[in-house]
Protein backbone atom coordinates (compact mmCIF):
# COMPACT_ATOMS: atom_id res chain seq x y z
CA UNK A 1 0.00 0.00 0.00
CA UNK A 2 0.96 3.32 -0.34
CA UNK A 3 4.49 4.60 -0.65
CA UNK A 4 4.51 8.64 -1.31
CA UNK A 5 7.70 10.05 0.20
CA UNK A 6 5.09 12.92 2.43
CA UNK A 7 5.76 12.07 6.18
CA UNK A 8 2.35 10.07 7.62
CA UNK A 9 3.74 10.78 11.19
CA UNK A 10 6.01 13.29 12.98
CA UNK A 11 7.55 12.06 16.09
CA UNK A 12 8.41 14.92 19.15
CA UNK A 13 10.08 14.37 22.23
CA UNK A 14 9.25 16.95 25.03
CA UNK A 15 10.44 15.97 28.36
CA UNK A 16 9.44 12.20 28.87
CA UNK A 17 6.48 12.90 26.86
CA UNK A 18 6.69 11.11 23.48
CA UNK A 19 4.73 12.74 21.09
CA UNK A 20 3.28 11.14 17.87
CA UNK A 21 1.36 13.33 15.77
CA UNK A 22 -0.27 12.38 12.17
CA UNK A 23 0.66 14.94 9.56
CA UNK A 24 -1.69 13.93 6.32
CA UNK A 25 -4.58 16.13 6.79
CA UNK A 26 -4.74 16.33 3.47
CA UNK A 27 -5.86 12.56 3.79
CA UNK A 28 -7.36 12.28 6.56
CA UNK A 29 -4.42 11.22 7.69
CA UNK A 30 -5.26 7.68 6.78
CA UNK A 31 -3.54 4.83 6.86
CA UNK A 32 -1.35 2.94 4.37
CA UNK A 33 1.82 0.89 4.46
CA UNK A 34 4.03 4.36 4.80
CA UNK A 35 2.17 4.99 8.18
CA UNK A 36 2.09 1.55 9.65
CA UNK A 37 6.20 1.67 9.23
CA UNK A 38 6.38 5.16 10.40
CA UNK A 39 4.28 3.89 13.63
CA UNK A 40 5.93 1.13 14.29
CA UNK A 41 9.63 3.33 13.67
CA UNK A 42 7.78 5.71 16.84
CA UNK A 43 7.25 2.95 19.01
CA UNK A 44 10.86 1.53 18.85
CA UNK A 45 12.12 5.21 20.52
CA UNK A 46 10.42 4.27 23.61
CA UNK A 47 12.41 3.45 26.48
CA UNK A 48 12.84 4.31 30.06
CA UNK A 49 12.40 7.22 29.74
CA UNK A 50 9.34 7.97 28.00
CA UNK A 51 6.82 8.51 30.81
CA UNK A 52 3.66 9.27 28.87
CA UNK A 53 2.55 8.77 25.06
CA UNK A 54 0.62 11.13 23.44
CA UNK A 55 -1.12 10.56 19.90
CA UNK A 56 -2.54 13.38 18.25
CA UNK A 57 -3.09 14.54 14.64
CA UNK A 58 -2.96 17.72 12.44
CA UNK A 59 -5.56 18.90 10.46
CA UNK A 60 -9.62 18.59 10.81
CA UNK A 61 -9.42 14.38 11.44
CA UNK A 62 -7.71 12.32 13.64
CA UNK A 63 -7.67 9.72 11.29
CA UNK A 64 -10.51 8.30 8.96
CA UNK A 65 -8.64 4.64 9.28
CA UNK A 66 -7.03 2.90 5.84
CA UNK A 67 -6.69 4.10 2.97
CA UNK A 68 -9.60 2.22 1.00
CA UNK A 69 -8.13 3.44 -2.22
CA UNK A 70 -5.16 1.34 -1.76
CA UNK A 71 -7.46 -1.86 -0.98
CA UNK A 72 -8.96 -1.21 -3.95
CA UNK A 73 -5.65 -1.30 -6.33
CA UNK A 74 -4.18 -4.20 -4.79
CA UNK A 75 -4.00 -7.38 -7.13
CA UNK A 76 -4.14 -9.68 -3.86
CA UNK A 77 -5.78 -7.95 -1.58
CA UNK A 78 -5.73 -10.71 1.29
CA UNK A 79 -2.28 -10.80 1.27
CA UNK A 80 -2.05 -7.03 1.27
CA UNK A 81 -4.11 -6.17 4.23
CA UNK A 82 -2.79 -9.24 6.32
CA UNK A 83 0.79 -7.63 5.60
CA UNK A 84 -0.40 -4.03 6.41
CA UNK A 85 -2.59 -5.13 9.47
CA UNK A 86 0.38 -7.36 10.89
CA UNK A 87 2.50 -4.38 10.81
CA UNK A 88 -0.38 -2.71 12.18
CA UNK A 89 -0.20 -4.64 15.05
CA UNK A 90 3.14 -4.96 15.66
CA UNK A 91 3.45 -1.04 16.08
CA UNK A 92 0.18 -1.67 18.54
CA UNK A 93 1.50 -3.61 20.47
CA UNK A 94 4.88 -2.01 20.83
CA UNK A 95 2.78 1.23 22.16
CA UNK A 96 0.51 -0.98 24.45
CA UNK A 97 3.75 -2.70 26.15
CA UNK A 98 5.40 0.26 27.70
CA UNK A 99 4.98 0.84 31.06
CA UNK A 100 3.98 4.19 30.07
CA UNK A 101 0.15 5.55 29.62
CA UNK A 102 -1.20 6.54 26.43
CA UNK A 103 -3.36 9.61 26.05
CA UNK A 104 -4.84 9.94 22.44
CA UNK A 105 -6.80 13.26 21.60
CA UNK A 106 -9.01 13.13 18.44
CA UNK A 107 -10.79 15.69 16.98
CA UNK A 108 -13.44 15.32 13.86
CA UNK A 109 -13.44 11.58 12.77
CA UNK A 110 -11.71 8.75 14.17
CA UNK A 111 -12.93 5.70 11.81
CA UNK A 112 -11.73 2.31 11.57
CA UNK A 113 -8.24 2.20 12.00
CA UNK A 114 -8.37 5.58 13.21
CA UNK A 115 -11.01 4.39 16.30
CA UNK A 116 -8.67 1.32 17.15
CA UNK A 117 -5.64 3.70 17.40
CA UNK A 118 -7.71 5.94 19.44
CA UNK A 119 -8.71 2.56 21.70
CA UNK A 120 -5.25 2.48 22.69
CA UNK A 121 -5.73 5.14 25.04
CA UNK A 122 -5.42 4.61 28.53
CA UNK A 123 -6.86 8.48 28.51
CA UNK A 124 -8.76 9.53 25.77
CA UNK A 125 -9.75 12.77 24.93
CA UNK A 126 -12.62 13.89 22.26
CA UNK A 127 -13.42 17.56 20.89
CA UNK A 128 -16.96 18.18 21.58
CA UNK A 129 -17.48 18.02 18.00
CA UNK A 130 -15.54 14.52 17.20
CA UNK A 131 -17.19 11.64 16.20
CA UNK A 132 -16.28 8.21 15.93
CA UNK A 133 -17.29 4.99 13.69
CA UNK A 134 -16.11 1.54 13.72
CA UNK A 135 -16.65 1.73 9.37
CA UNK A 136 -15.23 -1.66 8.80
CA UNK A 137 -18.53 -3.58 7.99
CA UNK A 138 -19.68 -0.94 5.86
CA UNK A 139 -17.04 -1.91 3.12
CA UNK A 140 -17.39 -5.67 3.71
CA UNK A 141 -14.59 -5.90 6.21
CA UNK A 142 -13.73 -6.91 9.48
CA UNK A 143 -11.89 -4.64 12.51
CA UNK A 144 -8.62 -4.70 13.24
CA UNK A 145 -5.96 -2.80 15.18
CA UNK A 146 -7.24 -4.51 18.47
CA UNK A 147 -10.70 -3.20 18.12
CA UNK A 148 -12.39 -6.25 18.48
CA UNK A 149 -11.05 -6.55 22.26
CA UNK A 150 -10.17 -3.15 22.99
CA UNK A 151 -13.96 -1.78 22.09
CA UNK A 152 -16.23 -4.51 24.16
CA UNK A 153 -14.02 -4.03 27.10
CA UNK A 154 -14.56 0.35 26.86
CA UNK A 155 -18.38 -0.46 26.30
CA UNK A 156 -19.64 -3.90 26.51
CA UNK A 157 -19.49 -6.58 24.28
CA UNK A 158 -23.38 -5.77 22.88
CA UNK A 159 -23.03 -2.34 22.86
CA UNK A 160 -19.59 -3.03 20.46
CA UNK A 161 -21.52 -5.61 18.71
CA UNK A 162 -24.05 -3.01 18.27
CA UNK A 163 -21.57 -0.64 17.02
CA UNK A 164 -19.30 -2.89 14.89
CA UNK A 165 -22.70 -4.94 13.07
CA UNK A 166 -24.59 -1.28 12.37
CA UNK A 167 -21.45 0.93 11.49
CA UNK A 168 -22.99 4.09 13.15
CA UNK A 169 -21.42 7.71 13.90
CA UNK A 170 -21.35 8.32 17.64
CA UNK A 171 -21.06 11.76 18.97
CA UNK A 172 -18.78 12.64 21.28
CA UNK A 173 -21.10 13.24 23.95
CA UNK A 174 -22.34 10.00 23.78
CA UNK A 175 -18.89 8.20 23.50
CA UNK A 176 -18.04 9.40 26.67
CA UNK A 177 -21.76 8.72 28.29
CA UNK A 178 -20.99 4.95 26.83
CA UNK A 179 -17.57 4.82 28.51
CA UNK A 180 -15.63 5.08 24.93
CA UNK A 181 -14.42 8.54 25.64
CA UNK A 182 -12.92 9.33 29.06
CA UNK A 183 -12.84 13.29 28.34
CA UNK A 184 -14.97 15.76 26.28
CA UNK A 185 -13.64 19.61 26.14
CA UNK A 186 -14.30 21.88 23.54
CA UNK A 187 -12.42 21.71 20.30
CA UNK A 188 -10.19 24.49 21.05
CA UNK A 189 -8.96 23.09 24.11
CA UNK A 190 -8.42 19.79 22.80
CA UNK A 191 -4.53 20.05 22.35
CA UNK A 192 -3.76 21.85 25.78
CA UNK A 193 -5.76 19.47 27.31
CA UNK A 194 -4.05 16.42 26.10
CA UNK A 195 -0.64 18.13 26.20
CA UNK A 196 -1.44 18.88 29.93
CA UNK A 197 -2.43 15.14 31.09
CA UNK A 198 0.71 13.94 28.93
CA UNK A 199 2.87 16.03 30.99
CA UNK A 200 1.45 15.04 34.24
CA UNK A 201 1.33 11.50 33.73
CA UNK A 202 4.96 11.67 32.31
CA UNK A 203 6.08 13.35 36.06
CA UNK A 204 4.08 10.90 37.87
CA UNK A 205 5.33 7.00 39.13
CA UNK A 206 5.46 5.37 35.68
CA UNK A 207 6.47 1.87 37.49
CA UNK A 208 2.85 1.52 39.01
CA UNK A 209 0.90 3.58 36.58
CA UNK A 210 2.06 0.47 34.18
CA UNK A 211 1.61 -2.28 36.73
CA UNK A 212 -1.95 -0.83 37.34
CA UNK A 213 -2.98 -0.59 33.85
CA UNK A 214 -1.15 -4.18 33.71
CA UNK A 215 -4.20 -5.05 36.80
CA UNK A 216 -7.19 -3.50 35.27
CA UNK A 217 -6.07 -5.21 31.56
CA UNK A 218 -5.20 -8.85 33.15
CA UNK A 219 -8.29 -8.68 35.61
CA UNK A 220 -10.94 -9.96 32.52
CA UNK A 221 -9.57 -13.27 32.67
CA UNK A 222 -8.69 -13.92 36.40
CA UNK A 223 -11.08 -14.71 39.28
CA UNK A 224 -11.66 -12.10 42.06
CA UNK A 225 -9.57 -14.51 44.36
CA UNK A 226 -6.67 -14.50 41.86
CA UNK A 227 -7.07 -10.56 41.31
CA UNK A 228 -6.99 -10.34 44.63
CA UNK A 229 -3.56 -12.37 44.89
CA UNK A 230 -2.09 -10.21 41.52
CA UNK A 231 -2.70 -7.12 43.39
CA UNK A 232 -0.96 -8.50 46.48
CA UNK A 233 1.84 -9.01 44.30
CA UNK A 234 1.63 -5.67 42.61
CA UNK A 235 1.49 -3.09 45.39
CA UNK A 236 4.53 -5.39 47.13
CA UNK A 237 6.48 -4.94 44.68
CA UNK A 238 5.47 -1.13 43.93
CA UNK A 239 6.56 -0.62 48.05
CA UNK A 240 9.98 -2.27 47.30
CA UNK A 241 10.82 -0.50 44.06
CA UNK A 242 12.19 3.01 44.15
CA UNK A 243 9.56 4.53 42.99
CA UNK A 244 6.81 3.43 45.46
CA UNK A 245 9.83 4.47 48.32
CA UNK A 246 10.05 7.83 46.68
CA UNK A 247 5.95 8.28 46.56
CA UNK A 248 5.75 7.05 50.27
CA UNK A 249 8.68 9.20 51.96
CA UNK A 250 7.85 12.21 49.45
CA UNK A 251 4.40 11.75 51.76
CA UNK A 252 5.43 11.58 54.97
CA UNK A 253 8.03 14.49 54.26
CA UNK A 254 4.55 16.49 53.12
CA UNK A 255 6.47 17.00 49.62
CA UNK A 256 5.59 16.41 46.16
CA UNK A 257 7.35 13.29 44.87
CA UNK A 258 10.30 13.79 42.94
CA UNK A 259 10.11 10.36 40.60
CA UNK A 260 12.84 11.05 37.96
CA UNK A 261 15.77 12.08 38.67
């Protein structure tokens, strides 16, 4: 797919915050096989000490998902789109393994691809005037980019079925009544506001703000008695590391914790 020499995705570093914003408004900033390896080049930069990732995009649209143009040129397309969307979720899962939150801000559409990049958020942030649609179905195809597990957990599995099966725009207001969204501010405030968790999250104990993500992810598939044990194990280790020491004397000293460096 794809292949123009135009950047798909600008990477920033500010503080620990790693930035990755989509520059091809022009497009939609949809997605082709030039993104998916620009995406997956962003993820390899993160390391220790990237304490926040922040996805946002330039123009009108977060991202309208892949480029269905491309689909339609390809001789094979099977093989095309299982190459793309393994890439895909390679770079996905590079993002979603960091100890490090995500916080994804999306204004005007986030469709199909676009949606499951946005599901990566551990934060996510809509415009009031964003709206969001899962689009696969309505050009014979199925989601990917996680959606399929990322969406039922944010909303139920019926409500995603419902939203997968009948391809319908949801408003931001209701995204975030539905438990999609976690934020709505107004358009203008959307980049401040996104910039502003980043950095927060970034300064905060990036050790347990992974392991609890880590809880809340792994808790679908354990019993309450075995949650119960995993968080045992969880806020044991959290007291041991330096971090947790940090959070705990940084209390007692009536001081704001000073986590890196």
């Amino acid at each position: 797919m794809g292949g123009g020499l135009e950047s798909r995705i600008r990477v920033e570093r500010d503080g620990r915050v790693l930035r990755i914003v989509l520059v091809r408004p022009e497009r939609g900033n949809a997605i082709d096989a030039q993104f998916v390896d620009e995406l997956r080049a962003a993820a390899s930069q993160l390391n220790g000490n990237v304490g926040c990732i922040a996805i946002v995009a330039e123009g009108k649209t977060f991202c309208v998902g892949g480029d269905v143009r491309v689909f339609a040129e390809a001789a094979e397309p099977g093989t095309s789109v299982h190459t793309w969307a393994t890439g895909f979720h390679q770079a996905v899962l590079a993002l979603t393994a960091s100890a490090a939150p995500i916080v994804v801000g999306v204004q005007g559409w986030a469709a199909g691809g676009g949606l499951s990049l946005a599901l990566l958020a551990d934060v996510l942030v809509l415009g009031r005037s964003a709206r969001v649609r899962t689009a696969y179905t309505a050009i014979g195809l199925t989601p990917d980019g996680g959606m399929s597990w990322t969406l039922p957990r944010a909303v139920g599995a019926n409500r995603a079925r419902d939203l997968i099966l009948t391809n319908r725009a949801v408003s931001a207001a209701e995204a975030e009544a539905m438990g999609l969204a976690t934020r709505v501010v107004d358009d203008q405030e959307l980049r401040a506001t996104v910039d502003r968790l980043a950095a927060e999250l970034a300064d905060g104990a990036t050790d347990a703000l992974g392991a609890a993500r880590n809880l809340v992810h792994g808790g679908w598939s354990r019993t309450f008695a075995e949650q119960l044990d995993e968080e045992a194990k969880a806020i044991a280790a959290s007291a041991d590391g330096v971090q947790g020491r940090e959070g705990v004397r940084a209390f007692v000293e009536r001081r704001a914790p000073r986590y890196h460096g």
